[in-house]
Protein backbone atom coordinates (compact mmCIF):
# COMPACT_ATOMS: atom_id res chain seq x y z
CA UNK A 1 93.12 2.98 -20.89
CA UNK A 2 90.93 6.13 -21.59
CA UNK A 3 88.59 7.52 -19.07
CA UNK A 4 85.43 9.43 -20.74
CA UNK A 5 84.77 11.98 -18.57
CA UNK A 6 81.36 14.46 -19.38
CA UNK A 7 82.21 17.84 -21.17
CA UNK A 8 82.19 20.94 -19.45
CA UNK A 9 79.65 23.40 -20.59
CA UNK A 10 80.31 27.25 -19.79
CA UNK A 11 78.33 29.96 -20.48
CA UNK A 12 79.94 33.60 -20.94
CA UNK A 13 80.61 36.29 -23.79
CA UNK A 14 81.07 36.01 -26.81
CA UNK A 15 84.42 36.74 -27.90
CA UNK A 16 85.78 38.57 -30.67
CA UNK A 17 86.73 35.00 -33.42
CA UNK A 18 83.05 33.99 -32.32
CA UNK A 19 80.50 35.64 -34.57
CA UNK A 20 81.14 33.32 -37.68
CA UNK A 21 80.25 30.06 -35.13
CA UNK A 22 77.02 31.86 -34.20
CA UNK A 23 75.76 32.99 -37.29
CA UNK A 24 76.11 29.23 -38.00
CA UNK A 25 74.74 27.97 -35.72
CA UNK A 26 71.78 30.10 -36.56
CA UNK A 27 71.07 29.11 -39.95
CA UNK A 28 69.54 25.92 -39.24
CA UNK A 29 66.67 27.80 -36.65
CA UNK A 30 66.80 30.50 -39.61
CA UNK A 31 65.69 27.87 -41.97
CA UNK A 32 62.77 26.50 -39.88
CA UNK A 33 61.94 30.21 -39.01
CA UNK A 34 62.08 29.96 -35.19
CA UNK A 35 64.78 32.79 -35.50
CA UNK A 36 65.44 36.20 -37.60
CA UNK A 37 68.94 35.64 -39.89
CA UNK A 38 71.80 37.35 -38.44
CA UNK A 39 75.22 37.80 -40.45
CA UNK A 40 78.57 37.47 -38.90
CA UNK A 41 78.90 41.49 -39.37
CA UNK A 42 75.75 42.18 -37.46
CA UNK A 43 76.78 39.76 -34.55
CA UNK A 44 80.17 41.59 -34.97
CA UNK A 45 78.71 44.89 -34.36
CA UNK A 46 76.82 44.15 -31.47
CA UNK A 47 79.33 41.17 -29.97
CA UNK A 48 78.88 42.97 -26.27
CA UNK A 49 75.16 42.02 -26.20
CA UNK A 50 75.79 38.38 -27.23
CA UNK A 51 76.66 34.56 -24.46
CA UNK A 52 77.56 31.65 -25.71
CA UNK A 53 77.49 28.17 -24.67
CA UNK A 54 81.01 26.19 -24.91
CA UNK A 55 81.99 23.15 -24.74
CA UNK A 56 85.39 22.30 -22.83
CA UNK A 57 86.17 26.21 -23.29
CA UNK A 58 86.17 25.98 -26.66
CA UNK A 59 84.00 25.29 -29.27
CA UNK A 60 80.49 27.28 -29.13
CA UNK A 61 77.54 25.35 -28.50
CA UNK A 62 74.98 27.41 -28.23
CA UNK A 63 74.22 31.56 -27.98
CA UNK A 64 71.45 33.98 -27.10
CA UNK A 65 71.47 38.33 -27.23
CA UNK A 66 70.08 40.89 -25.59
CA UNK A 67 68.62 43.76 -27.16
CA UNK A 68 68.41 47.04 -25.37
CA UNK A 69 65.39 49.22 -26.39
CA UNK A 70 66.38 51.36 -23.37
CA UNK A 71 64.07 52.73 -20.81
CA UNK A 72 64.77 49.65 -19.15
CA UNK A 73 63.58 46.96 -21.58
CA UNK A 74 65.95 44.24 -22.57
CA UNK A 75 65.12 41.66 -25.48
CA UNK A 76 66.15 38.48 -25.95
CA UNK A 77 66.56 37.45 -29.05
CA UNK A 78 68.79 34.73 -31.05
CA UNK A 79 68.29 31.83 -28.65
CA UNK A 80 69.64 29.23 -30.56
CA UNK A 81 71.41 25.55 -29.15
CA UNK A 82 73.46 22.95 -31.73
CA UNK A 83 71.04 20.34 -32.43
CA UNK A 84 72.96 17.41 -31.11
CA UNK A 85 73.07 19.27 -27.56
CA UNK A 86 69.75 20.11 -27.39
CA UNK A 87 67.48 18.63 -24.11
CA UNK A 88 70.44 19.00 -21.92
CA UNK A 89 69.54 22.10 -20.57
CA UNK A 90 71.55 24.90 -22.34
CA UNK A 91 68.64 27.02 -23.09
CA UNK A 92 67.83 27.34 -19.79
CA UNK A 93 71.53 28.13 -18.75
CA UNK A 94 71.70 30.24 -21.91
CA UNK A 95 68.30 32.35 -20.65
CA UNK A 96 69.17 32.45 -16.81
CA UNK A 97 72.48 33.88 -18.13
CA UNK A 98 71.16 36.62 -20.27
CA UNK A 99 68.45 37.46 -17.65
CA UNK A 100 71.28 38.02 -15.34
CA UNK A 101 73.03 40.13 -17.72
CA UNK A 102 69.77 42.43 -17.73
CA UNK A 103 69.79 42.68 -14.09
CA UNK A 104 73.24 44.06 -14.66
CA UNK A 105 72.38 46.22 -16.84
CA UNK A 106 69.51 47.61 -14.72
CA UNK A 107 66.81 46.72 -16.82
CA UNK A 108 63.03 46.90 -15.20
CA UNK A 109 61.86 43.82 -17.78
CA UNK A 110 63.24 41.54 -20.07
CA UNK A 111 61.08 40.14 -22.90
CA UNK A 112 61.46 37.89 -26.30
CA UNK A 113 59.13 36.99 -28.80
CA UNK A 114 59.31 33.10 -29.81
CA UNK A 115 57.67 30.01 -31.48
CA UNK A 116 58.66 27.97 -28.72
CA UNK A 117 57.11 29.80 -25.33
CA UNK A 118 57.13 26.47 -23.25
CA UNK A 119 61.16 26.64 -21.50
CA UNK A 120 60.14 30.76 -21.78
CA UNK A 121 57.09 30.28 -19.25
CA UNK A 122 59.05 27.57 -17.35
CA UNK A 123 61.54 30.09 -16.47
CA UNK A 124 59.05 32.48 -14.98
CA UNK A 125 58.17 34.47 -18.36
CA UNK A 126 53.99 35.29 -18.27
CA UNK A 127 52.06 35.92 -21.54
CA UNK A 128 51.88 39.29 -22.65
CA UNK A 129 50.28 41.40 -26.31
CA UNK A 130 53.00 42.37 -28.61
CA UNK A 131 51.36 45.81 -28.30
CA UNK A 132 53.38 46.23 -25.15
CA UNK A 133 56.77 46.32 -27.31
CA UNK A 134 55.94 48.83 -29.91
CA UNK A 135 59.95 49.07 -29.84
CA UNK A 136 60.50 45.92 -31.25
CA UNK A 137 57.32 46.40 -33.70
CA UNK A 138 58.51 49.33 -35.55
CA UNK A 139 62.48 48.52 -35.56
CA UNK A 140 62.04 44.41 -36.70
CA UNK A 141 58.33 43.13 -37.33
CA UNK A 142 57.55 45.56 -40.03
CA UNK A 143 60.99 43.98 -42.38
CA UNK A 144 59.56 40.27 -40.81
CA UNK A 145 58.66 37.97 -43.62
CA UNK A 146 56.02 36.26 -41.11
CA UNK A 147 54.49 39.90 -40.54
CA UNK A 148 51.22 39.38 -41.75
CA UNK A 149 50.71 35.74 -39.94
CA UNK A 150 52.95 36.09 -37.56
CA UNK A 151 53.00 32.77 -35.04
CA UNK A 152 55.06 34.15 -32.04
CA UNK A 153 54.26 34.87 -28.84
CA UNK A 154 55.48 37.91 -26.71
CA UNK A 155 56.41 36.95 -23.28
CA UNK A 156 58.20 39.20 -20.86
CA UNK A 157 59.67 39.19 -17.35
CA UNK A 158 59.65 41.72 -14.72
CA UNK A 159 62.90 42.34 -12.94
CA UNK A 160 63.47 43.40 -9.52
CA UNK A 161 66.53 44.74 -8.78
CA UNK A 162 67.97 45.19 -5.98
């Protein structure tokens, strides 16, 4: 007799054999351009900003990154979930994780830019122009292949720390 028993889904960072499972699960949201491309070298390079979502401890799920344009602004960026877990509310564990990890980091406000604001605003997130991130403008929309129509939406957080 088997008992089923529901996986266990962990957030955390990302460990060092990770960044080839992210960069694929990226490719897919790459493809429908909800998310910029990242190669295994890039999320190598900058491993300490990335979570993941596992299942059972093991096999990743789901990620999201933070991007620090210091000053006290965090990004996140690369909020991606595997299709066939999708609904079951990673994203939202994936975002209240990396919000927490800006907190830590002392940021004063956490923003993203996405195609897919809804979970964003659920979450707290308010509406805000992309003229309030020149940061981001000048170091990723200017290489952006949707620069000139550009369909996302900048939404930011404040944070409070305390």
């Amino acid at each position: 007799m088997s008992i089923d028993t529901e996986p266990i889904i962990t957030v955390g960072p990302a460990k060092d054999q990770d960044p080839e499972a992210i960069a694929a699960l990226l490719i897919p949201y790459v493809e429908l351009k909800i998310v910029l491309p990242r190669s295994p070298e890039d999320i190598r390079q900058f491993l300490p900003n990335f979570l993941v979502a596992r299942v059972n401890d093991d096999e990743v799920i789901g990620s999201i990154a933070l991007r620090d344009f210091s000053d006290g602004l965090q990004e996140i960026r690369s909020l991606v979930v595997r299709k066939d877990y999708a609904g079951k509310g990673l994203g939202t564990m994936l975002i209240e994780a990396a919000v927490a990890m800006a907190r830590e980091r002392k940021a004063k406000k956490v923003f993203t830019l996405t195609v897919r604001p809804r979970l964003f605003l659920r979450l707290g997130f308010v509406s805000a122009p992309v003229s309030d991130f020149p940061e981001k403008v000048w170091s990723d929309c200017l290489a952006c292949p949707k620069r000139h129509c550009c369909d996302e939406v900048a939404l930011v957080m404040p944070l409070q720390n305390n």
